[in-house]
PDB file of N, CA and C in Angstrom:
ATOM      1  N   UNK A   1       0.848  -1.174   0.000  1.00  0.00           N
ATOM      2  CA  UNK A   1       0.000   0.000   0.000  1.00  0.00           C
ATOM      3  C   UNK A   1       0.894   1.237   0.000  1.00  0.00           C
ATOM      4  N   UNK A   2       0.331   2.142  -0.787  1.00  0.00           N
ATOM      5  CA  UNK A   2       1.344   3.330  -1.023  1.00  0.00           C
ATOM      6  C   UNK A   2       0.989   4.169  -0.479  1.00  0.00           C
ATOM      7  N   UNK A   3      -0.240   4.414   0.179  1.00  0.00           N
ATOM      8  CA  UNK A   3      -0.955   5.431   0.609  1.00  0.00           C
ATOM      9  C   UNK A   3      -1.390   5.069   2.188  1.00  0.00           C
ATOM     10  N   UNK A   4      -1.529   6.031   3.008  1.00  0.00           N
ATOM     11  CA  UNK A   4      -1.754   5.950   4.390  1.00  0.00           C
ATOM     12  C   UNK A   4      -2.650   7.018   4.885  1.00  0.00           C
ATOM     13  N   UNK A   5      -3.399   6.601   6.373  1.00  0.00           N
ATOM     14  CA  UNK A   5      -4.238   7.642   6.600  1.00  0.00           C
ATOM     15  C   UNK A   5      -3.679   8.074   7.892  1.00  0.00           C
ATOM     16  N   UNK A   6      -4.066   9.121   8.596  1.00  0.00           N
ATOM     17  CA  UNK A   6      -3.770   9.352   9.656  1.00  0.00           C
ATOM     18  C   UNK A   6      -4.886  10.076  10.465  1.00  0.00           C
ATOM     19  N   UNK A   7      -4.687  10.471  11.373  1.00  0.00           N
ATOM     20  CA  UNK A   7      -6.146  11.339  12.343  1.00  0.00           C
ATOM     21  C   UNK A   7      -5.242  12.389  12.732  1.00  0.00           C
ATOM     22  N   UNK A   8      -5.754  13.706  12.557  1.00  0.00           N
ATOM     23  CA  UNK A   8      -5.451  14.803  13.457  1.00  0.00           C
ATOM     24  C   UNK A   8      -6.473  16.056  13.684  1.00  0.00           C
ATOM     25  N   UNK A   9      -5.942  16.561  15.076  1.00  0.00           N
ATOM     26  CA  UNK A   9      -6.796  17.684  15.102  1.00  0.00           C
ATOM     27  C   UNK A   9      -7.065  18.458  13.869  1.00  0.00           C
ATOM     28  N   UNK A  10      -8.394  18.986  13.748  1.00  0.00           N
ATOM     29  CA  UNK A  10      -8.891  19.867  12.734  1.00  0.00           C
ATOM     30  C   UNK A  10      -8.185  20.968  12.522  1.00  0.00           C
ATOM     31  N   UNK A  11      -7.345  21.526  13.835  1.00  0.00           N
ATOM     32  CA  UNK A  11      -6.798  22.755  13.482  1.00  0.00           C
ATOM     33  C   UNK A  11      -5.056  22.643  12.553  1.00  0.00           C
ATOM     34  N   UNK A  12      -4.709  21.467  13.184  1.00  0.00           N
ATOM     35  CA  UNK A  12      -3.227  21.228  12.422  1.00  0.00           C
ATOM     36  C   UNK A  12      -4.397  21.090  10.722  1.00  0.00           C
ATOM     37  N   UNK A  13      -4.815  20.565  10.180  1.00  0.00           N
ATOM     38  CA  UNK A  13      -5.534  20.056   8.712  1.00  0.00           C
ATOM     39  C   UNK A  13      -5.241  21.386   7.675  1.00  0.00           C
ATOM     40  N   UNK A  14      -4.164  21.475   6.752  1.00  0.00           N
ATOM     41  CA  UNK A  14      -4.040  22.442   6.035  1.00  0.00           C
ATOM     42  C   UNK A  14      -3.759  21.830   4.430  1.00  0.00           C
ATOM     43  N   UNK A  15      -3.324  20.640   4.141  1.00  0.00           N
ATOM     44  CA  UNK A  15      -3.705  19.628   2.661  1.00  0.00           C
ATOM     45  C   UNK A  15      -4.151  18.438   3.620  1.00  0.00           C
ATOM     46  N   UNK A  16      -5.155  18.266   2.742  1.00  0.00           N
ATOM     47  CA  UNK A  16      -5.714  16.705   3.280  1.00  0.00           C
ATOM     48  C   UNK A  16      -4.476  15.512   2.559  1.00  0.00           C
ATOM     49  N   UNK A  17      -3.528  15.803   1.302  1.00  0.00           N
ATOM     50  CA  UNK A  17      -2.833  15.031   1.380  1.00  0.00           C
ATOM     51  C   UNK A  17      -0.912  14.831   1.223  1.00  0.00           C
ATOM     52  N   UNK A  18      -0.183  14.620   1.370  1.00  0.00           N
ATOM     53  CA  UNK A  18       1.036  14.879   1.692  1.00  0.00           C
ATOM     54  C   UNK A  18       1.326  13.945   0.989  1.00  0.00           C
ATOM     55  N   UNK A  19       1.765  14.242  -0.654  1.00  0.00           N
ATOM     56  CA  UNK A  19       2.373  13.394  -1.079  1.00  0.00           C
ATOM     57  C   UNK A  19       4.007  13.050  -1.135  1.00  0.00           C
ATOM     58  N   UNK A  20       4.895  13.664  -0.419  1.00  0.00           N
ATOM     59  CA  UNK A  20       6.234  13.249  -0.199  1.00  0.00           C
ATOM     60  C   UNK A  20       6.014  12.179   0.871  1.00  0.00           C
ATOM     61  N   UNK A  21       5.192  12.304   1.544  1.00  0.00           N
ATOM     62  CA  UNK A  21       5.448  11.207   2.621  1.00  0.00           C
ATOM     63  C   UNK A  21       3.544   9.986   2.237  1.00  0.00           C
ATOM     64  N   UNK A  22       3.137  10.171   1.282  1.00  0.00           N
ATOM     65  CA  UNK A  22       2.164   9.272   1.030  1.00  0.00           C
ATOM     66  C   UNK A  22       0.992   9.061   1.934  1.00  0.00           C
ATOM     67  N   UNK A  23       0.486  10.570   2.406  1.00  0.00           N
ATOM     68  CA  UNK A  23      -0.380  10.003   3.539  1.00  0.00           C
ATOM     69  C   UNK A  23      -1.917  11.248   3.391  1.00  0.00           C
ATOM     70  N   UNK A  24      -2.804  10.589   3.637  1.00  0.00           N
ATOM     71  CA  UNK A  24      -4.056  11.577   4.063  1.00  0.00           C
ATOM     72  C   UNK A  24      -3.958  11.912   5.193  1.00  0.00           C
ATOM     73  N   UNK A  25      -4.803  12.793   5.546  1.00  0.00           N
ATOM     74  CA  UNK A  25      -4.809  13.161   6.946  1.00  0.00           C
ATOM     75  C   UNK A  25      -6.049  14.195   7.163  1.00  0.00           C
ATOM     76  N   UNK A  26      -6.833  12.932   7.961  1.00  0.00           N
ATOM     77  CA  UNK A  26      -8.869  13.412   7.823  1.00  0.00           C
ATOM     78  C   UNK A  26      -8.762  14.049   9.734  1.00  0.00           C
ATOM     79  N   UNK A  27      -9.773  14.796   9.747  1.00  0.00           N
ATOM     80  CA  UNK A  27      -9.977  15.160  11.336  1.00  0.00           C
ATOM     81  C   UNK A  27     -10.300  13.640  12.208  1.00  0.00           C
ATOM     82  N   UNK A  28      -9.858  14.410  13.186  1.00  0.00           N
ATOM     83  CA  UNK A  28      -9.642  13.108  14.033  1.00  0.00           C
ATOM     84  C   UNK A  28     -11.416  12.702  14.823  1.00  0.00           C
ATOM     85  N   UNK A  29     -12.209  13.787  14.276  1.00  0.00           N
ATOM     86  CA  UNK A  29     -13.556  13.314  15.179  1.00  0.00           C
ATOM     87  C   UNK A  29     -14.183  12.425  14.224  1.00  0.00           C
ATOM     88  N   UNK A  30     -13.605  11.666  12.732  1.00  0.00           N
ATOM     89  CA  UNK A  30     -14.153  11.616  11.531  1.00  0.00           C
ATOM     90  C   UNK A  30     -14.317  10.075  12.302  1.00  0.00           C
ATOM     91  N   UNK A  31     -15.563   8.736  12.050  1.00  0.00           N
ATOM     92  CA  UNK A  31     -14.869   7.784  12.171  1.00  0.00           C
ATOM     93  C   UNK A  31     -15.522   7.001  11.024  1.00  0.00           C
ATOM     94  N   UNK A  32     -16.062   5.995  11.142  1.00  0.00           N
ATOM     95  CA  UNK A  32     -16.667   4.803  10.496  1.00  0.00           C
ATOM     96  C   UNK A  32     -16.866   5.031   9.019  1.00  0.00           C
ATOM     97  N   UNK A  33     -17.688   4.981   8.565  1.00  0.00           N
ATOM     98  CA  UNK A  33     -18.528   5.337   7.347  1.00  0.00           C
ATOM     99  C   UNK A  33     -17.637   6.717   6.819  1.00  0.00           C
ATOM    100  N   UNK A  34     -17.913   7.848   7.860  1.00  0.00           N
ATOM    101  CA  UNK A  34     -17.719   9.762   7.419  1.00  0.00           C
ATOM    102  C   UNK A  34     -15.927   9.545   7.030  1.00  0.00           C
ATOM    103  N   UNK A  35     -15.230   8.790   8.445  1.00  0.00           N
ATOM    104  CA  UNK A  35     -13.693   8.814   7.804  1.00  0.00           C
ATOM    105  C   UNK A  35     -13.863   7.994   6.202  1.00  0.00           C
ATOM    106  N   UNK A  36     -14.241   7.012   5.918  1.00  0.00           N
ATOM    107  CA  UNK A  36     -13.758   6.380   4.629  1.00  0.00           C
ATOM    108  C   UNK A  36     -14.412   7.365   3.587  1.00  0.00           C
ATOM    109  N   UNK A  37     -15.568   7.893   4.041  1.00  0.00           N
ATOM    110  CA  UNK A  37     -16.268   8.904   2.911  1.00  0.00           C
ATOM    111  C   UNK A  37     -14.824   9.920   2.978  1.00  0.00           C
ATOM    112  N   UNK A  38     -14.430  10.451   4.030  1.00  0.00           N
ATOM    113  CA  UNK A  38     -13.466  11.605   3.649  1.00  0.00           C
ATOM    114  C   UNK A  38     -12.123  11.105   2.685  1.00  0.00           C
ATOM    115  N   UNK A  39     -11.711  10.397   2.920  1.00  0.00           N
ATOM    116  CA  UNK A  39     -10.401   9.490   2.656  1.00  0.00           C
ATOM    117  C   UNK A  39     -10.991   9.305   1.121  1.00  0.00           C
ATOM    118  N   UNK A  40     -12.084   8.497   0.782  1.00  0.00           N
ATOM    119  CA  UNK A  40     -12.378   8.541  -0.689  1.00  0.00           C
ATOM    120  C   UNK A  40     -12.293   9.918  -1.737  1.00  0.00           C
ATOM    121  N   UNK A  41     -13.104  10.976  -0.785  1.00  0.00           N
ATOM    122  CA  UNK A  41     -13.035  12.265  -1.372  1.00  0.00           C
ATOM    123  C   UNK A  41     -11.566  12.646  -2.074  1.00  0.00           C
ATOM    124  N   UNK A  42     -10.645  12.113  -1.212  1.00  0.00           N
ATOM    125  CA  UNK A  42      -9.391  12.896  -1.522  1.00  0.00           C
ATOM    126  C   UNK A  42      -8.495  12.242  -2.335  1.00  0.00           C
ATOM    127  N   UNK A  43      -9.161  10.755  -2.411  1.00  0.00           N
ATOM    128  CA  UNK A  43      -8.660   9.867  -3.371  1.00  0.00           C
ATOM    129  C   UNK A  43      -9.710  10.364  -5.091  1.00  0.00           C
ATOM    130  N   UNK A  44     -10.242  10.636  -4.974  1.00  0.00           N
ATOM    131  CA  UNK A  44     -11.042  11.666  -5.805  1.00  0.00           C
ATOM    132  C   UNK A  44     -10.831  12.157  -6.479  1.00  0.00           C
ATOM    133  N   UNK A  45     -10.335  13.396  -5.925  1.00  0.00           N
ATOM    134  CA  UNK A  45      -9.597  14.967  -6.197  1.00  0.00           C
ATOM    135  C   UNK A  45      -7.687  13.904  -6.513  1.00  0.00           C
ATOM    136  N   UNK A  46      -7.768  13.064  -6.503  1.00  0.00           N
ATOM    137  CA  UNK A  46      -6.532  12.165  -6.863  1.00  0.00           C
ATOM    138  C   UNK A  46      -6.118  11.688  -7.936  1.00  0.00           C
ATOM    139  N   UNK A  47      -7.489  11.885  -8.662  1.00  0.00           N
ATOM    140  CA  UNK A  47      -7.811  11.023  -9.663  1.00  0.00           C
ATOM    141  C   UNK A  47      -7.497   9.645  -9.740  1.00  0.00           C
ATOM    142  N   UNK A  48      -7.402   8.958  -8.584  1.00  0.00           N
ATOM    143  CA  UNK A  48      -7.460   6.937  -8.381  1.00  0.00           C
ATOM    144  C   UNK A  48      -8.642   7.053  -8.463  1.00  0.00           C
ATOM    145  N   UNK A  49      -9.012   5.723  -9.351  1.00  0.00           N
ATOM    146  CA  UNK A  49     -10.315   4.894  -9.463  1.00  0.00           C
ATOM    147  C   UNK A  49     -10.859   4.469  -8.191  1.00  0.00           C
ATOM    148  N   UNK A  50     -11.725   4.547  -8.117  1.00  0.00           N
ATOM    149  CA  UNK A  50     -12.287   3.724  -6.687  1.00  0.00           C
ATOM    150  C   UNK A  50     -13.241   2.363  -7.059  1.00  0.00           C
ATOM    151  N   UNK A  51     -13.518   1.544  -6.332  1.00  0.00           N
ATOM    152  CA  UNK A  51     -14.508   0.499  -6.231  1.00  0.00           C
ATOM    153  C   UNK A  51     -15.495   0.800  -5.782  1.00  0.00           C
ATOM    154  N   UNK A  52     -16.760   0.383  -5.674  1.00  0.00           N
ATOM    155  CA  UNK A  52     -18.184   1.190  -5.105  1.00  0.00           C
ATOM    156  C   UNK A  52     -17.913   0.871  -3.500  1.00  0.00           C
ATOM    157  N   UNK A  53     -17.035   0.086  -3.042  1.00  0.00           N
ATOM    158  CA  UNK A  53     -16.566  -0.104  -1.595  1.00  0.00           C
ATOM    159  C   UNK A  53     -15.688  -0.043  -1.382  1.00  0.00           C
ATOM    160  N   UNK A  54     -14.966   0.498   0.545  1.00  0.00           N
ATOM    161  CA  UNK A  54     -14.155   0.816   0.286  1.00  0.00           C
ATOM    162  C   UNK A  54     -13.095   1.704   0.117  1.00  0.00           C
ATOM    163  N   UNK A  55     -11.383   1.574  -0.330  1.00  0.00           N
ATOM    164  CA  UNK A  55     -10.715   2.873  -0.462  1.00  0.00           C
ATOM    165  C   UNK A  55      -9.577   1.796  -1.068  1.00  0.00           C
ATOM    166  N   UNK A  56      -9.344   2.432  -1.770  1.00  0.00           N
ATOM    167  CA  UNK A  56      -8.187   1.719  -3.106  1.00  0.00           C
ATOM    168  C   UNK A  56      -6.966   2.665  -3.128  1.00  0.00           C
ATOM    169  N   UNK A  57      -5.984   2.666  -2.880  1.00  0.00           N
ATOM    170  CA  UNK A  57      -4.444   2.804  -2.950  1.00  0.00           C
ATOM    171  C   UNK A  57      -4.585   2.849  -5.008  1.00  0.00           C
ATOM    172  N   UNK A  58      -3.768   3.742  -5.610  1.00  0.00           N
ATOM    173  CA  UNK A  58      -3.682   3.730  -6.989  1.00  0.00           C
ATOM    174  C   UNK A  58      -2.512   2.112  -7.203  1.00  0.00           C
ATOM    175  N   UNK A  59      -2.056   1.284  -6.580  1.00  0.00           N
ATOM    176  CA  UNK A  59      -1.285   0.070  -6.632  1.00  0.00           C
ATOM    177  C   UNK A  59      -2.572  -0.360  -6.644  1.00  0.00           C
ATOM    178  N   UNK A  60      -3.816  -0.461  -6.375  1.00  0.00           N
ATOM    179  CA  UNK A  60      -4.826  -1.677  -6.053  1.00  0.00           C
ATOM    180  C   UNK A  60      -4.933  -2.090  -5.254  1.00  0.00           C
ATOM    181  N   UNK A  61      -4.110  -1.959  -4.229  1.00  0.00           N
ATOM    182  CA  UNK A  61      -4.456  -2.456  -2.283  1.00  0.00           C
ATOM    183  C   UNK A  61      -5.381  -1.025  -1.504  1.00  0.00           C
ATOM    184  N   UNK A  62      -5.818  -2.124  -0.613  1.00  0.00           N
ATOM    185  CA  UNK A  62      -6.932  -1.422  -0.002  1.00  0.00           C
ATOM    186  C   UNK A  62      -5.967  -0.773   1.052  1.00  0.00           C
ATOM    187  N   UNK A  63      -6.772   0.424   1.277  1.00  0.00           N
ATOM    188  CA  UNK A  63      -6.208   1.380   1.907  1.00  0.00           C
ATOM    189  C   UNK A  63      -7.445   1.545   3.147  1.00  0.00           C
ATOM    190  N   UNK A  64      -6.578   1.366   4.800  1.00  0.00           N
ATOM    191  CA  UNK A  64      -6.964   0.700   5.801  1.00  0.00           C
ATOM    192  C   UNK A  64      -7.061   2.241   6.683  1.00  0.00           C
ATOM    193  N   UNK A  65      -7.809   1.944   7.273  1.00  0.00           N
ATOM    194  CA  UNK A  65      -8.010   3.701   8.143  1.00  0.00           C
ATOM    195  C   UNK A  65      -7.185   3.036   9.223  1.00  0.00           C
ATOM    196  N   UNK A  66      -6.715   3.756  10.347  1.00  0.00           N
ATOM    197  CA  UNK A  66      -5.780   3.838  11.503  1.00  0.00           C
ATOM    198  C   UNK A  66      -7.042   2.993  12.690  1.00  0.00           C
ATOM    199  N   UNK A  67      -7.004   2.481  13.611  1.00  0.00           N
ATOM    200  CA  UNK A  67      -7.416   1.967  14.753  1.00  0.00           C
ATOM    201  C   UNK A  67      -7.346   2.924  16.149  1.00  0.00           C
ATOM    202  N   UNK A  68      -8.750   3.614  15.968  1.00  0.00           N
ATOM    203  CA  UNK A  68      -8.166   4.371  17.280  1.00  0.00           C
ATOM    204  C   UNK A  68      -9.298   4.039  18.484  1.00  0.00           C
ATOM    205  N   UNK A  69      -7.845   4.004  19.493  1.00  0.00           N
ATOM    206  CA  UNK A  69      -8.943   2.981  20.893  1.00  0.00           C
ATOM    207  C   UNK A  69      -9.746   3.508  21.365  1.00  0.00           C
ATOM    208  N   UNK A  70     -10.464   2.531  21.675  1.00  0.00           N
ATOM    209  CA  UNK A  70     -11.584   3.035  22.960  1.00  0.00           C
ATOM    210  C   UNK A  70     -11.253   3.846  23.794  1.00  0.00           C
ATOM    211  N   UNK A  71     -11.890   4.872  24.289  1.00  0.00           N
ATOM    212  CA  UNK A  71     -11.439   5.100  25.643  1.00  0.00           C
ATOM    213  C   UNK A  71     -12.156   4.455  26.826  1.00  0.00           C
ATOM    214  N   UNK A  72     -11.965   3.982  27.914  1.00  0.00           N
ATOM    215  CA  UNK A  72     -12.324   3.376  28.506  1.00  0.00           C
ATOM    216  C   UNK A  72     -12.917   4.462  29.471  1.00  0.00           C
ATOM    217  N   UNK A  73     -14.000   3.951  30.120  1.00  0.00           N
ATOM    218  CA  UNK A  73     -14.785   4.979  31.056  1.00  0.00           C
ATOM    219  C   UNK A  73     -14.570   3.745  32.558  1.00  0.00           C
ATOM    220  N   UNK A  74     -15.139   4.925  33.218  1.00  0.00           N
ATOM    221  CA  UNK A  74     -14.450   4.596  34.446  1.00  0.00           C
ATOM    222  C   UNK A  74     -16.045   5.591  35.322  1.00  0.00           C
ATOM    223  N   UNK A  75     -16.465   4.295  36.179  1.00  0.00           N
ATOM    224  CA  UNK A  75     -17.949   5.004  36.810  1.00  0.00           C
ATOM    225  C   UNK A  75     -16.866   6.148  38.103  1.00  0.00           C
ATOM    226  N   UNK A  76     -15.754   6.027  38.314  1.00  0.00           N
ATOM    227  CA  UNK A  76     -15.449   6.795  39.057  1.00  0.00           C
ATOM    228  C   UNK A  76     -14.777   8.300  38.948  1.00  0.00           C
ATOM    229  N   UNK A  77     -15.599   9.667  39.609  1.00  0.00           N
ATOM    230  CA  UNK A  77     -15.006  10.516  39.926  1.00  0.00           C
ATOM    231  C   UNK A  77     -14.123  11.171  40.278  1.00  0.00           C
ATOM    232  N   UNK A  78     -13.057  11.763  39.534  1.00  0.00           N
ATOM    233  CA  UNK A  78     -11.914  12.450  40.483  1.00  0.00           C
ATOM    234  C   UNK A  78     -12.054  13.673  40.350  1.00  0.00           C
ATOM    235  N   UNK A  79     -11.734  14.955  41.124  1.00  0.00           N
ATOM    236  CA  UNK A  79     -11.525  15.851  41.700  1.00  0.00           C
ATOM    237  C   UNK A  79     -10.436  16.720  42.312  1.00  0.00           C
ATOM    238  N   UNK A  80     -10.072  17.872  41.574  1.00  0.00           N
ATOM    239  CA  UNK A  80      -8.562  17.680  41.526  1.00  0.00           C
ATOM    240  C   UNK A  80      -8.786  19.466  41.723  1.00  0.00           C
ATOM    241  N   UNK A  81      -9.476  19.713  43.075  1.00  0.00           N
ATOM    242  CA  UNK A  81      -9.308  20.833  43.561  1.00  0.00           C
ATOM    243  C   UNK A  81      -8.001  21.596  44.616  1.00  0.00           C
ATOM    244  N   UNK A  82      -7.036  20.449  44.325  1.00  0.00           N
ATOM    245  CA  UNK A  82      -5.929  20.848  45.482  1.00  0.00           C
ATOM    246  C   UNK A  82      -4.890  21.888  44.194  1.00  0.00           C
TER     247      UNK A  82
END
């Protein structure tokens, strides 16, 4: 895969893509469905073909969004008036 995605704050976002280093880079609140819709867009404006599913690398490998964790919740309160 030649192409990569990444997540960042909205305010760093000034090209959605960086081609010396081969990478998109969608806001980081983007996820499921809206990130691959964004990531396609820019493969788009790329002129790579796309598949009706999906996100295609111009090599023909699928191009994989980043894994970002859960955050884990926690029923407990802290308080950090000192």
């Amino acid at each position: 895969m030649c192409i990569r995605v990444r997540y960042a704050p909205r305010r760093e976002l000034t090209e959605p893509y960086d081609a010396a280093r081969g990478l998109i880079t969608i806001p980081g609140e983007l996820r499921d469905r809206y990130a691959l819709s964004a990531v396609r867009a820019v493969l788009a404006e790329l002129h790579i073909p796309q598949e009706e599913h999906g996100a295609l690398c111009w090599c023909g490998e699928p191009i994989r969004l980043p894994r970002v964790p859960q955050q884990r919740q926690n029923a407990e309160v802290i308080n950090s008036d000192a």
